[in-house]
PDB file of N, CA and C in Angstrom:
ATOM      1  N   UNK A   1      -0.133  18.560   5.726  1.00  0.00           N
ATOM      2  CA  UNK A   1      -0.121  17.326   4.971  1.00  0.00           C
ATOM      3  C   UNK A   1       1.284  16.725   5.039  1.00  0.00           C
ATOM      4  N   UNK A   2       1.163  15.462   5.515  1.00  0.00           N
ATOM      5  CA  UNK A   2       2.867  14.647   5.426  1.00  0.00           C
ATOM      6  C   UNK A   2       3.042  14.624   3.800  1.00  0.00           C
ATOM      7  N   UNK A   3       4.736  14.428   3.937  1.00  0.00           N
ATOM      8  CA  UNK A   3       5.426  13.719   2.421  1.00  0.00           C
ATOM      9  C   UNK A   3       5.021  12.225   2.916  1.00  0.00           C
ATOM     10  N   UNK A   4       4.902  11.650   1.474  1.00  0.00           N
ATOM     11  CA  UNK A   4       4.931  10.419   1.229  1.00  0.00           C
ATOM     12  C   UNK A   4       6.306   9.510   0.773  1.00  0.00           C
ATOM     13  N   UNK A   5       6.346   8.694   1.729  1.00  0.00           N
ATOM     14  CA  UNK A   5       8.090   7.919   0.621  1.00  0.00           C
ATOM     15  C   UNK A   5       8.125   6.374   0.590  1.00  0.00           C
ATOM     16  N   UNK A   6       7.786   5.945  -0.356  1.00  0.00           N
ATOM     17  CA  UNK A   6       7.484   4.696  -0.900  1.00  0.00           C
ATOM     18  C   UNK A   6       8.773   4.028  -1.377  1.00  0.00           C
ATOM     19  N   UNK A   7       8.935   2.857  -0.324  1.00  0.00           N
ATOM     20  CA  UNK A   7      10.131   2.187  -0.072  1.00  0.00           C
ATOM     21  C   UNK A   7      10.364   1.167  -1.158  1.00  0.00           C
ATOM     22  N   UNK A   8      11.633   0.631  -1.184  1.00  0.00           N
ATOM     23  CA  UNK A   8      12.020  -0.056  -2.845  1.00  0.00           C
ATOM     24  C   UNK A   8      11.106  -1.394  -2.570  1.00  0.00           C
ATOM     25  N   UNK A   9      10.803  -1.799  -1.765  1.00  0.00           N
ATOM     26  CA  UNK A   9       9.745  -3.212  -1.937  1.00  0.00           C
ATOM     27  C   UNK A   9       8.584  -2.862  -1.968  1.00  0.00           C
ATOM     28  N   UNK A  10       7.721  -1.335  -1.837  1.00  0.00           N
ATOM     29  CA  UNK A  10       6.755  -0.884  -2.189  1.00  0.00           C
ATOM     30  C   UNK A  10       6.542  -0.353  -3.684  1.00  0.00           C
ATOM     31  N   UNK A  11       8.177  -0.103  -4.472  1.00  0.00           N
ATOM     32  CA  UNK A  11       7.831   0.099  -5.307  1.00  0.00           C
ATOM     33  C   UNK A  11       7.927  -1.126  -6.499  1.00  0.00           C
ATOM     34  N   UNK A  12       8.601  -2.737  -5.626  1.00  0.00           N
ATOM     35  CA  UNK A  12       8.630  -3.597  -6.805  1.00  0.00           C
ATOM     36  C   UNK A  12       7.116  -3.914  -6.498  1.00  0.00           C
ATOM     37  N   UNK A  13       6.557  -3.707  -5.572  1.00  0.00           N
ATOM     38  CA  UNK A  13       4.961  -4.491  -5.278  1.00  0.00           C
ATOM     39  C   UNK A  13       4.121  -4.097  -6.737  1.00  0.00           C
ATOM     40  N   UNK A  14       4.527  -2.670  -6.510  1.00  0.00           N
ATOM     41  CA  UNK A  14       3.556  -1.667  -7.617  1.00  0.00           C
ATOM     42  C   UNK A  14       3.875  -2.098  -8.803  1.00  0.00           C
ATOM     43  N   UNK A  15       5.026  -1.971  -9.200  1.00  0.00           N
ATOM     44  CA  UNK A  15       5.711  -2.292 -10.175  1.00  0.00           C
ATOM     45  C   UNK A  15       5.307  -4.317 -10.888  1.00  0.00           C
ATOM     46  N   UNK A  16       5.042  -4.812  -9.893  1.00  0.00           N
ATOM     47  CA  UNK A  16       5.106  -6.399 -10.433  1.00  0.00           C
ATOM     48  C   UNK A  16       3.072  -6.204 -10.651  1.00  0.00           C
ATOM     49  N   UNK A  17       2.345  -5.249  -9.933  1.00  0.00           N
ATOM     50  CA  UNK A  17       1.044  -5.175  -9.860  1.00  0.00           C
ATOM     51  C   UNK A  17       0.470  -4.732 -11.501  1.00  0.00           C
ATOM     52  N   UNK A  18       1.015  -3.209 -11.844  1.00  0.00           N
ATOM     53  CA  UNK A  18       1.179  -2.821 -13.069  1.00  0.00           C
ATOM     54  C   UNK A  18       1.065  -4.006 -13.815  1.00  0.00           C
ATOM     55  N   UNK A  19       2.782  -4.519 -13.909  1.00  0.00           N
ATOM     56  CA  UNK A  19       3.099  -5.615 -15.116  1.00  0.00           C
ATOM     57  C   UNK A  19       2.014  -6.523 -15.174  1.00  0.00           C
ATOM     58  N   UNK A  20       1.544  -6.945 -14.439  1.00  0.00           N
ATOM     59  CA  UNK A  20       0.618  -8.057 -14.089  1.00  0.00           C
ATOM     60  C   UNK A  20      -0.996  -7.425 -15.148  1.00  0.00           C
ATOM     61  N   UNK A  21      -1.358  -5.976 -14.566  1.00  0.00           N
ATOM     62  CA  UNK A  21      -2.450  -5.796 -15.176  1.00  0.00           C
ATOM     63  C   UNK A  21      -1.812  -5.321 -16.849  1.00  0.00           C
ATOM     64  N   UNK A  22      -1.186  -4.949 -17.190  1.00  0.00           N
ATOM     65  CA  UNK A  22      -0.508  -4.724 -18.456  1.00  0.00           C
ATOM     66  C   UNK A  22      -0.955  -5.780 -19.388  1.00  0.00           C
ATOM     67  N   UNK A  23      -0.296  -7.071 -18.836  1.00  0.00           N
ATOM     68  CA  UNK A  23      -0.623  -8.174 -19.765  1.00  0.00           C
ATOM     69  C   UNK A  23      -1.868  -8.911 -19.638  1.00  0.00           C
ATOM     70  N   UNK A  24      -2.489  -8.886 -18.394  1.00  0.00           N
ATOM     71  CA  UNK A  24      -4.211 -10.007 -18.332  1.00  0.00           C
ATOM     72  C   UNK A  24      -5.082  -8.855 -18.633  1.00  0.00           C
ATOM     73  N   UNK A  25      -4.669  -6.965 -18.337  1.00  0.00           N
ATOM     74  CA  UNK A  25      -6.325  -6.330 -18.028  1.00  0.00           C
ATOM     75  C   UNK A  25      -5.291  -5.120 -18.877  1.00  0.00           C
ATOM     76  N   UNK A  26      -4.759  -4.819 -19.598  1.00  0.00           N
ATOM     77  CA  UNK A  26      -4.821  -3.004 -20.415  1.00  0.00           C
ATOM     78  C   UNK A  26      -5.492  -2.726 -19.913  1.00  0.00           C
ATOM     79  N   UNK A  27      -6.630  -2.917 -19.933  1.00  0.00           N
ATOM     80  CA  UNK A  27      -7.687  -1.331 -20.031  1.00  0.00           C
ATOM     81  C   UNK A  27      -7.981  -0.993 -18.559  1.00  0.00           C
ATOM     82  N   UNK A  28      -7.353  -1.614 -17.513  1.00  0.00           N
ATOM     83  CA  UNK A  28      -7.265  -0.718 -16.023  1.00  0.00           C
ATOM     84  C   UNK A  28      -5.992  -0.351 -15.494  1.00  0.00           C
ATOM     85  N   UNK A  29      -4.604  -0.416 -16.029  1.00  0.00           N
ATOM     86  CA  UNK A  29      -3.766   0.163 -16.239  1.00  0.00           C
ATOM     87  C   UNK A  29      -3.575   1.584 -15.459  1.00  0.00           C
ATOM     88  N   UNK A  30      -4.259   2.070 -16.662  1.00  0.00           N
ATOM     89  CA  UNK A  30      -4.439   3.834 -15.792  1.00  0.00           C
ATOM     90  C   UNK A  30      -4.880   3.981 -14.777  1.00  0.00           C
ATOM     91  N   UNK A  31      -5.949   3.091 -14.394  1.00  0.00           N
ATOM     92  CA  UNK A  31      -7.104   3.354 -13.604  1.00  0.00           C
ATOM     93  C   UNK A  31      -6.459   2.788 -11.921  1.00  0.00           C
ATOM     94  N   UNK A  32      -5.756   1.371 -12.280  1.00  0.00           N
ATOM     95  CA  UNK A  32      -4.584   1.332 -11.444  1.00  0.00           C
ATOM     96  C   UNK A  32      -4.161   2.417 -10.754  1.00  0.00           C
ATOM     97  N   UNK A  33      -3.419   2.964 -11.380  1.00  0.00           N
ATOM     98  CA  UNK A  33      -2.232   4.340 -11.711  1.00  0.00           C
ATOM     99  C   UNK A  33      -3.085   5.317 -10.684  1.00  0.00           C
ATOM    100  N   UNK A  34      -4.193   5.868 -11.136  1.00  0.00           N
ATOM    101  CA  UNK A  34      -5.272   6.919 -11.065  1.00  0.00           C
ATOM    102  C   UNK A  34      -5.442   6.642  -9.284  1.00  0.00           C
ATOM    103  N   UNK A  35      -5.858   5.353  -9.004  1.00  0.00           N
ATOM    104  CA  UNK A  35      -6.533   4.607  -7.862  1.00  0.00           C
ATOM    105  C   UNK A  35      -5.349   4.407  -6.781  1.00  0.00           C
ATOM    106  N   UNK A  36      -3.979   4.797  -6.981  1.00  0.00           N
ATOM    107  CA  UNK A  36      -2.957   4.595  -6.061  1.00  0.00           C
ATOM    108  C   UNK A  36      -2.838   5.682  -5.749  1.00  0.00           C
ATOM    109  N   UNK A  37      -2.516   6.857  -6.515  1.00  0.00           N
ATOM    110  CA  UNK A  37      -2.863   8.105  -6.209  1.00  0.00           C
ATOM    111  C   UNK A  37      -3.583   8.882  -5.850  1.00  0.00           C
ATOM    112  N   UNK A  38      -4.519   8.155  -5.626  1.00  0.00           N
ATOM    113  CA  UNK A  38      -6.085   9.057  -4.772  1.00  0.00           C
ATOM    114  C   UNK A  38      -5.409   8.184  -3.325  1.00  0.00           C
ATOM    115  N   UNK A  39      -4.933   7.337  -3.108  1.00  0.00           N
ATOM    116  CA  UNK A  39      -5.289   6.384  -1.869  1.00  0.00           C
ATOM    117  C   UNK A  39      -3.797   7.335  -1.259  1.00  0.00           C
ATOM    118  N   UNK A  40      -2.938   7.164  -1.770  1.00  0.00           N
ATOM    119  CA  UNK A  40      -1.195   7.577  -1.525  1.00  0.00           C
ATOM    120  C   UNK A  40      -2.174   9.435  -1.055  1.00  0.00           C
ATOM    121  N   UNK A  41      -2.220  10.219  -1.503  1.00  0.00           N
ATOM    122  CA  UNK A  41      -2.509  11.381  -1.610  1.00  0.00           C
ATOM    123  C   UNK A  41      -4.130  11.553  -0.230  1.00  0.00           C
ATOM    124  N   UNK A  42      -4.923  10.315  -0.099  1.00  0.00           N
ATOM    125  CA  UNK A  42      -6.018  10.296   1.328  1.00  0.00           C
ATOM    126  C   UNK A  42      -4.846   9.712   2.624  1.00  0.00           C
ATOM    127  N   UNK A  43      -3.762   9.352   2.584  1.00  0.00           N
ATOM    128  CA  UNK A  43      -3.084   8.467   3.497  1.00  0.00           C
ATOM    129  C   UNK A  43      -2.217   9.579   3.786  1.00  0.00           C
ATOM    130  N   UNK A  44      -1.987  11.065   2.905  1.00  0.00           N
ATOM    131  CA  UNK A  44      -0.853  11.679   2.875  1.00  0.00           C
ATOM    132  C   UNK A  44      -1.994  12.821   4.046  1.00  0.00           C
ATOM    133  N   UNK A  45      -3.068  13.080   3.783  1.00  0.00           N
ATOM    134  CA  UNK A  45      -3.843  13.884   4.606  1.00  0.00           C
ATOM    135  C   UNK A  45      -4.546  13.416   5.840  1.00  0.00           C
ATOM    136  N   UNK A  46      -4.663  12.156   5.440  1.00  0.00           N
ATOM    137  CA  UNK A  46      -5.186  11.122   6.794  1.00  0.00           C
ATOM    138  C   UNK A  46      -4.366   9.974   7.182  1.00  0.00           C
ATOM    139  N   UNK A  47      -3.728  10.211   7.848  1.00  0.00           N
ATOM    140  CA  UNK A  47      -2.178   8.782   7.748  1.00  0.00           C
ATOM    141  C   UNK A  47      -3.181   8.377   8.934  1.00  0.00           C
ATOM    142  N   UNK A  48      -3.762   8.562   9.924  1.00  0.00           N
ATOM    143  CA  UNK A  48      -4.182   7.894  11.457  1.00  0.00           C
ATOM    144  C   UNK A  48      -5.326   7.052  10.887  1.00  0.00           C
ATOM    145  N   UNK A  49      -5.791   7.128   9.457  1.00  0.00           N
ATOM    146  CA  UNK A  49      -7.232   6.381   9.204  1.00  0.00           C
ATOM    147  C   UNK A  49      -7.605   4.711   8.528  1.00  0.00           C
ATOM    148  N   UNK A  50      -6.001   4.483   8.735  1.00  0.00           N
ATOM    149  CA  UNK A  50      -5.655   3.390   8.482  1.00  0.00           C
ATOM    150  C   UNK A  50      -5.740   2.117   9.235  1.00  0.00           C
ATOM    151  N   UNK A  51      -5.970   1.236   9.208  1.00  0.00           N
ATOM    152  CA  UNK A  51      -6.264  -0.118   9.935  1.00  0.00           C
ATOM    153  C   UNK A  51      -4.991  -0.462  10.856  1.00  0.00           C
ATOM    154  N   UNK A  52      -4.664  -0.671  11.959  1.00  0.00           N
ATOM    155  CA  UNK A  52      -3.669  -1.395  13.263  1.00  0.00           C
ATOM    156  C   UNK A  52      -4.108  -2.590  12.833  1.00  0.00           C
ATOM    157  N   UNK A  53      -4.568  -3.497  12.152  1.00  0.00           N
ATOM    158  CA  UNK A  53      -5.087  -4.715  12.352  1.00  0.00           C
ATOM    159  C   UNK A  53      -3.771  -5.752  12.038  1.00  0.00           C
ATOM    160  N   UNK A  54      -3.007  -5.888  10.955  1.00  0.00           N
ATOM    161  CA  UNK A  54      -1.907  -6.553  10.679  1.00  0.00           C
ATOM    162  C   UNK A  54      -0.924  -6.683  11.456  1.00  0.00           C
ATOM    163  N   UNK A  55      -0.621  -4.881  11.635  1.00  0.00           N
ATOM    164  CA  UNK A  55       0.562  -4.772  13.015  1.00  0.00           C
ATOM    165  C   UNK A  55       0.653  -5.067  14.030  1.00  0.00           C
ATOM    166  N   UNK A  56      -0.444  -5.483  14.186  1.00  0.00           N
ATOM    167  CA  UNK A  56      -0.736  -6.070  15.779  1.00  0.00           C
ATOM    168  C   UNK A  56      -0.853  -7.588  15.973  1.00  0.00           C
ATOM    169  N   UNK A  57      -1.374  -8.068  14.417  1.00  0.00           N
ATOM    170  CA  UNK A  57      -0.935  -9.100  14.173  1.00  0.00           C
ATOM    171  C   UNK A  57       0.389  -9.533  14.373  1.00  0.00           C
ATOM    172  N   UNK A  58       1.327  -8.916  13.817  1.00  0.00           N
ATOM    173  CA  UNK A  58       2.771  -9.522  13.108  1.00  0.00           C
ATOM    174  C   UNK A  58       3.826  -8.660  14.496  1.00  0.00           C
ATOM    175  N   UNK A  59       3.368  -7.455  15.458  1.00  0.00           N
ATOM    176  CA  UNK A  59       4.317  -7.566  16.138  1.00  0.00           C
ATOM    177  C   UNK A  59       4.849  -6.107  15.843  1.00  0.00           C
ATOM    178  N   UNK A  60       4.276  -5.553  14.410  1.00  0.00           N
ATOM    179  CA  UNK A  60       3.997  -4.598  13.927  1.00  0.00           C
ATOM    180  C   UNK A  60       4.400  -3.356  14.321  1.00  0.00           C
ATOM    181  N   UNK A  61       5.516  -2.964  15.517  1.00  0.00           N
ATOM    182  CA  UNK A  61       4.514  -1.174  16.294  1.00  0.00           C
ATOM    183  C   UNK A  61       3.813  -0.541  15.451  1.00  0.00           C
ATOM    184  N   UNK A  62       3.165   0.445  14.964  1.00  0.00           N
ATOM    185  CA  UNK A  62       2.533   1.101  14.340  1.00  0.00           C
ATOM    186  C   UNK A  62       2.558   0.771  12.651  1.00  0.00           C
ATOM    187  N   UNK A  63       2.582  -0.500  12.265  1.00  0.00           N
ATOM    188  CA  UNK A  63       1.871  -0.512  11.130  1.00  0.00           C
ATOM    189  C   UNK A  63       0.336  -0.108  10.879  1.00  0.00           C
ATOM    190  N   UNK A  64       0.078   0.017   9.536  1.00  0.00           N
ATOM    191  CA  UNK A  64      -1.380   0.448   9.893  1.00  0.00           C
ATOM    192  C   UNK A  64      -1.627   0.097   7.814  1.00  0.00           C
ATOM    193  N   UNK A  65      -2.399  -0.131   7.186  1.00  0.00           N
ATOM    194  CA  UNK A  65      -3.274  -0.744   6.235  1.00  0.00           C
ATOM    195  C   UNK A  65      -4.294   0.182   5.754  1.00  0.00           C
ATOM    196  N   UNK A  66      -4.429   0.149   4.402  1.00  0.00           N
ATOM    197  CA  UNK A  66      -5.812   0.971   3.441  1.00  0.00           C
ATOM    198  C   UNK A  66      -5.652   0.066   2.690  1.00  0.00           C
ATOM    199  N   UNK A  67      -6.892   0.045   2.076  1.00  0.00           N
ATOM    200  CA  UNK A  67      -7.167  -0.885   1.177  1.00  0.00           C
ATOM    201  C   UNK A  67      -6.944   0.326  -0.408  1.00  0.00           C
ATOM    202  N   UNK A  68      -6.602  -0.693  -1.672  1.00  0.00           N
ATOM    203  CA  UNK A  68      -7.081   0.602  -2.550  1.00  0.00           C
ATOM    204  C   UNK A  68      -8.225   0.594  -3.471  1.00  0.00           C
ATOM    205  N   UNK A  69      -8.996   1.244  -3.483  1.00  0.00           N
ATOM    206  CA  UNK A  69     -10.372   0.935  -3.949  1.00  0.00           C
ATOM    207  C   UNK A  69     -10.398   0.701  -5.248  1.00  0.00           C
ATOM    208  N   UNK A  70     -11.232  -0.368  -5.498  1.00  0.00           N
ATOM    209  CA  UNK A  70     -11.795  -0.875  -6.818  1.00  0.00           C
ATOM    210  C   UNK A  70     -10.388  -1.941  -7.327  1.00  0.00           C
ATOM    211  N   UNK A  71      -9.564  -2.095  -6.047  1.00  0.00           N
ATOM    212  CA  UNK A  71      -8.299  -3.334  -6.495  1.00  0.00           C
ATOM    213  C   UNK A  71      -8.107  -4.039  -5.718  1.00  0.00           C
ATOM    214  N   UNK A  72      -7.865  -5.179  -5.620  1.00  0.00           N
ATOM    215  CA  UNK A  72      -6.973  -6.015  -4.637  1.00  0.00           C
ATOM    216  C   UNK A  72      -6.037  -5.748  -3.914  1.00  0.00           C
ATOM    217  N   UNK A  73      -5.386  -4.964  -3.461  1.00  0.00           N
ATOM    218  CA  UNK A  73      -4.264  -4.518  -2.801  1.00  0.00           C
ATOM    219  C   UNK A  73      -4.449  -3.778  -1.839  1.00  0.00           C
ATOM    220  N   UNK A  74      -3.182  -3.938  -1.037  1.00  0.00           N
ATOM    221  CA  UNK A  74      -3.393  -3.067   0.691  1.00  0.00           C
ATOM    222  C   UNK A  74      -2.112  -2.370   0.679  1.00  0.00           C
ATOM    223  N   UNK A  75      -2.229  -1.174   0.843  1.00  0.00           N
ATOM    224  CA  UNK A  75      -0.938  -0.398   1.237  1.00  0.00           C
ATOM    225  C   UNK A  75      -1.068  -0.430   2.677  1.00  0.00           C
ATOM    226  N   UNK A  76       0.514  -1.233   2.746  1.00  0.00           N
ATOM    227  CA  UNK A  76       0.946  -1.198   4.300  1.00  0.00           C
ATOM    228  C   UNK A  76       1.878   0.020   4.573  1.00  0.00           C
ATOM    229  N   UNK A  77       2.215   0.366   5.722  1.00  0.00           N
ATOM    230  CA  UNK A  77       2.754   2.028   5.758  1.00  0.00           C
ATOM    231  C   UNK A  77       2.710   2.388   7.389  1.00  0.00           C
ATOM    232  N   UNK A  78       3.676   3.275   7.954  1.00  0.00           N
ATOM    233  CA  UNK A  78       3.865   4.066   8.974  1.00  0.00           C
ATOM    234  C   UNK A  78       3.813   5.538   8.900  1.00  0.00           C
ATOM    235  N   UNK A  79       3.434   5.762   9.747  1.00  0.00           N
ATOM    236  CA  UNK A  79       3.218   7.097   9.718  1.00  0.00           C
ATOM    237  C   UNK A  79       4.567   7.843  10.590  1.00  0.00           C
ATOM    238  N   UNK A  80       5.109   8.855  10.365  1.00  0.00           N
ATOM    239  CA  UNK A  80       6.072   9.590  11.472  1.00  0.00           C
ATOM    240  C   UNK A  80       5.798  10.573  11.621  1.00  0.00           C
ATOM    241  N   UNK A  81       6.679  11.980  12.336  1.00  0.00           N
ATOM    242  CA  UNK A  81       6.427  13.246  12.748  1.00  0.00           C
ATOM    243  C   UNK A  81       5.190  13.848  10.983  1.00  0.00           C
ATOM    244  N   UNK A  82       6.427  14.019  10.010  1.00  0.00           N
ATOM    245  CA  UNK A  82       6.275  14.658   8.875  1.00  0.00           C
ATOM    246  C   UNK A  82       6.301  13.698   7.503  1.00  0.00           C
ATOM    247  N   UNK A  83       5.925  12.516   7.955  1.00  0.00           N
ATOM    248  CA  UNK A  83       6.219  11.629   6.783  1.00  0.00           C
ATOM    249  C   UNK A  83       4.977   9.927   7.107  1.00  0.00           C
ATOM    250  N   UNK A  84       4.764   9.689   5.915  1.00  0.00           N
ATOM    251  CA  UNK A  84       3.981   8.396   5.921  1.00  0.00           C
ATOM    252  C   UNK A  84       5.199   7.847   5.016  1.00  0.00           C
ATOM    253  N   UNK A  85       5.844   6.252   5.633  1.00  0.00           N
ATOM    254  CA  UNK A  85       6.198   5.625   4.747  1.00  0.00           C
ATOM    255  C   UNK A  85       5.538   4.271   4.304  1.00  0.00           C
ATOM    256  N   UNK A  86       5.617   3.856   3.122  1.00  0.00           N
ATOM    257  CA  UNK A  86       5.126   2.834   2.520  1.00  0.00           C
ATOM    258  C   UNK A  86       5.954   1.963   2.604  1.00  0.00           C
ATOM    259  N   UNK A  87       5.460   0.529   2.856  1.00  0.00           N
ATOM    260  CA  UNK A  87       6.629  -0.398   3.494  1.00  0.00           C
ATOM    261  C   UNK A  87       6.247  -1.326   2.264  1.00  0.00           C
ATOM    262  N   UNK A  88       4.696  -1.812   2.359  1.00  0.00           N
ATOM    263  CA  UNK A  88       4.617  -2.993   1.301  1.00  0.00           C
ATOM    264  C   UNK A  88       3.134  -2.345   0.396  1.00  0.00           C
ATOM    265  N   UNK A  89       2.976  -2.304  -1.181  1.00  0.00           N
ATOM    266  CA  UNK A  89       2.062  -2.942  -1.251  1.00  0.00           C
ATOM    267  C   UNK A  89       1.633  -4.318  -1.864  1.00  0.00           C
ATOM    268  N   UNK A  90       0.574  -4.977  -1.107  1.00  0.00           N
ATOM    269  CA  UNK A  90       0.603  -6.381  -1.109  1.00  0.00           C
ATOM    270  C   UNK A  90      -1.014  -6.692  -1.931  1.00  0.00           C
ATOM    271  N   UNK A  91      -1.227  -7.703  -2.251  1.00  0.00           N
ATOM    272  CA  UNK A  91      -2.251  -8.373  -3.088  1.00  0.00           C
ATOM    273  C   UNK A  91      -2.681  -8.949  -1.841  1.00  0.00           C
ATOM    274  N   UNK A  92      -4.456  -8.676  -1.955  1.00  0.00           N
ATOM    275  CA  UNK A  92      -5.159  -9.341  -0.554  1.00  0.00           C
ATOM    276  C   UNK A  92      -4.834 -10.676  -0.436  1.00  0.00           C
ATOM    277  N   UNK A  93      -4.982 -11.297  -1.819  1.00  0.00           N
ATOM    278  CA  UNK A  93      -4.875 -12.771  -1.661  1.00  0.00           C
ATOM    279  C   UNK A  93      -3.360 -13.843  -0.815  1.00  0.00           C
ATOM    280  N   UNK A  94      -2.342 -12.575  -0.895  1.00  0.00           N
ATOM    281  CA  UNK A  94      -1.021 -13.097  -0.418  1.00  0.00           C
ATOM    282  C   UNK A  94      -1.265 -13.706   1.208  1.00  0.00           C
ATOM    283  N   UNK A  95      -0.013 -13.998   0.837  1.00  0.00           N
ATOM    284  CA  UNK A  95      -0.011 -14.625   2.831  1.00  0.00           C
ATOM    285  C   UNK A  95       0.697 -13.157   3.400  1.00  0.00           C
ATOM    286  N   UNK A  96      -0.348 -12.420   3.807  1.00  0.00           N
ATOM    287  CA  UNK A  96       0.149 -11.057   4.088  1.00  0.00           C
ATOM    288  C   UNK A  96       1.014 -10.926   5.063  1.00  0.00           C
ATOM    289  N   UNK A  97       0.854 -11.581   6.686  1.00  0.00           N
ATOM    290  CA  UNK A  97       2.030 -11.628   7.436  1.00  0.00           C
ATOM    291  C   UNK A  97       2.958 -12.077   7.354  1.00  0.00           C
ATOM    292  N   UNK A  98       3.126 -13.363   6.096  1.00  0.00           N
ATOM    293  CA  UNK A  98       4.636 -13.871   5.773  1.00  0.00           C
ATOM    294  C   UNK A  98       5.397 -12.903   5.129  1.00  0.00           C
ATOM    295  N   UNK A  99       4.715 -11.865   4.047  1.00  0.00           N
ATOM    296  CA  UNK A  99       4.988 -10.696   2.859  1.00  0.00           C
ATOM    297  C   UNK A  99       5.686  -9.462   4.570  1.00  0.00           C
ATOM    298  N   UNK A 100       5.479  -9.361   5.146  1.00  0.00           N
ATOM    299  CA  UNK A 100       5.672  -7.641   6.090  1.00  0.00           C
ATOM    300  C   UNK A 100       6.386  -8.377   7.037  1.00  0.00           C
ATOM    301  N   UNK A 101       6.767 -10.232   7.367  1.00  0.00           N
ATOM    302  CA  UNK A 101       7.099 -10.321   8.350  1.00  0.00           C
ATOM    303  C   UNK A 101       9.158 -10.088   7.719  1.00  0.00           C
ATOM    304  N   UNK A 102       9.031  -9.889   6.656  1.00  0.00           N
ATOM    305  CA  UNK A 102      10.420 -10.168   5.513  1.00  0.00           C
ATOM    306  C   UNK A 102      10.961  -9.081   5.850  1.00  0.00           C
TER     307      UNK A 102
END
């Protein structure tokens, strides 16, 4: 199983995602929380099962995409020897290649 290392614009993504459900939705909060960690922890055992679709878009080498279930959001991320890193996570609705092209 790779380490996981979730980069400082992956963690304001999370971080502005939280705040966001904090104040319109409490009561998925946790479930948030719960739902990043099942996805972070399937990406940490399956890093290859992720989507090329963006990276290949944007120019990408090996970016690669999961969606996280039951939310709006896509963890973008590379995989290496012993490590998956997390680059962005982004809200589907964003202009996603302007967000990863930064």
């Amino acid at each position: 199983m790779k380490r996981i290392r979730v980069q400082r614009c992956a963690m304001r993504d999370l971080a502005q995602a939280r705040a966001y459900y904090k104040k319109e939705a409490p009561h998925v909060v946790s479930d948030f929380a719960l739902a990043v960690d099942a996805e972070l922890l399937h990406l940490q055992r399956n890093p290859s099962t992720g989507s090329p679709r963006y990276g290949l878009q944007i120019g990408f080498v090996g970016l690669r995409s999961w969606t996280i279930k039951k939310f709006p959001y896509v963890i973008f991320y590379v995989q290496q020897t012993n490590l998956v890193v997390v680059i962005r996570v982004l809200h589907q609705a964003a202009d996603i290649p302007a967000h990863l092209g930064h």
